[in-house]
C-alpha atoms as a PDB file:
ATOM      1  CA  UNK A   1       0.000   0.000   0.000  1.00  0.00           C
ATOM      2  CA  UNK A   2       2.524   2.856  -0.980  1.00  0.00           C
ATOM      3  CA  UNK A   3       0.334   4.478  -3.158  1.00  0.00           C
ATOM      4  CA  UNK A   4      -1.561   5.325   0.257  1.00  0.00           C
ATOM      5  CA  UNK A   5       1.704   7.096   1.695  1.00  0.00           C
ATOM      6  CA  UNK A   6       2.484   8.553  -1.662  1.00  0.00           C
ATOM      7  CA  UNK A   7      -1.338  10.139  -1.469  1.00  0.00           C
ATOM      8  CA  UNK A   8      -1.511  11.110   1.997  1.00  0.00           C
ATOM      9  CA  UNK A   9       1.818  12.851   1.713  1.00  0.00           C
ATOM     10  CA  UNK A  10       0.976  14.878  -1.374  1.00  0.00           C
ATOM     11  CA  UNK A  11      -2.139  15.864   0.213  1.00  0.00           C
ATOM     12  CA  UNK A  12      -0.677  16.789   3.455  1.00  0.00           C
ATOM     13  CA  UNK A  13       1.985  18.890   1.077  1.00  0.00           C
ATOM     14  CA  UNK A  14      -0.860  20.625  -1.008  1.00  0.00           C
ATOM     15  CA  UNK A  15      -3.036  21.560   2.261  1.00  0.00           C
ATOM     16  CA  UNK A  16       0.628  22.969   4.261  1.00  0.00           C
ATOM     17  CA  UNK A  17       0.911  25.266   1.000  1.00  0.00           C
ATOM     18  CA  UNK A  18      -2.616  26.339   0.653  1.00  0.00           C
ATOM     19  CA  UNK A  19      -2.958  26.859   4.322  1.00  0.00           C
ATOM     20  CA  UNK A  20       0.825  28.676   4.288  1.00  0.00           C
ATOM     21  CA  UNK A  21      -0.474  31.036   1.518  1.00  0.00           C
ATOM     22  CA  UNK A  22      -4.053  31.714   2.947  1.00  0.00           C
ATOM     23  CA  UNK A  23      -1.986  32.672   6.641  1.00  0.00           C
ATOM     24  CA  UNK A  24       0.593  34.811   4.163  1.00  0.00           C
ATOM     25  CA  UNK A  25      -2.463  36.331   2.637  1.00  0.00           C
ATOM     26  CA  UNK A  26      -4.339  37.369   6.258  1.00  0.00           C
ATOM     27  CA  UNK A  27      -1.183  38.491   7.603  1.00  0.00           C
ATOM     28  CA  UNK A  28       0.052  40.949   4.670  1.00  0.00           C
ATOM     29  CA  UNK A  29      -2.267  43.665   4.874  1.00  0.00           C
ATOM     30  CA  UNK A  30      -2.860  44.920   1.196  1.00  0.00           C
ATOM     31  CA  UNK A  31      -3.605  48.600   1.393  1.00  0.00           C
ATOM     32  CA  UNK A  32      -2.171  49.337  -2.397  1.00  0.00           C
ATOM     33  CA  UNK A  33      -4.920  50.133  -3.746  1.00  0.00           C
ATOM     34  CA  UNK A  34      -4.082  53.437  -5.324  1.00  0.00           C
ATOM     35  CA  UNK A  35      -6.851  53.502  -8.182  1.00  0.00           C
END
């Protein structure tokens, strides 16, 4: 059953970078809006 591993670790990589740019995303405050 590697193809489990292989799975579960890709998915645990995909959600640490989502979840990594969602937290980079609330903690940058984007006030450069100049139009």
């Amino acid at each position: 059953m590697w193809y489990f591993t292989w799975i579960l670790g890709i998915g645990l990589a995909l959600a640490f970078g989502i979840i990594n740019v969602m937290w980079l995303e609330a903690e940058m405050p984007s006030d450069n809006t100049d139009e």
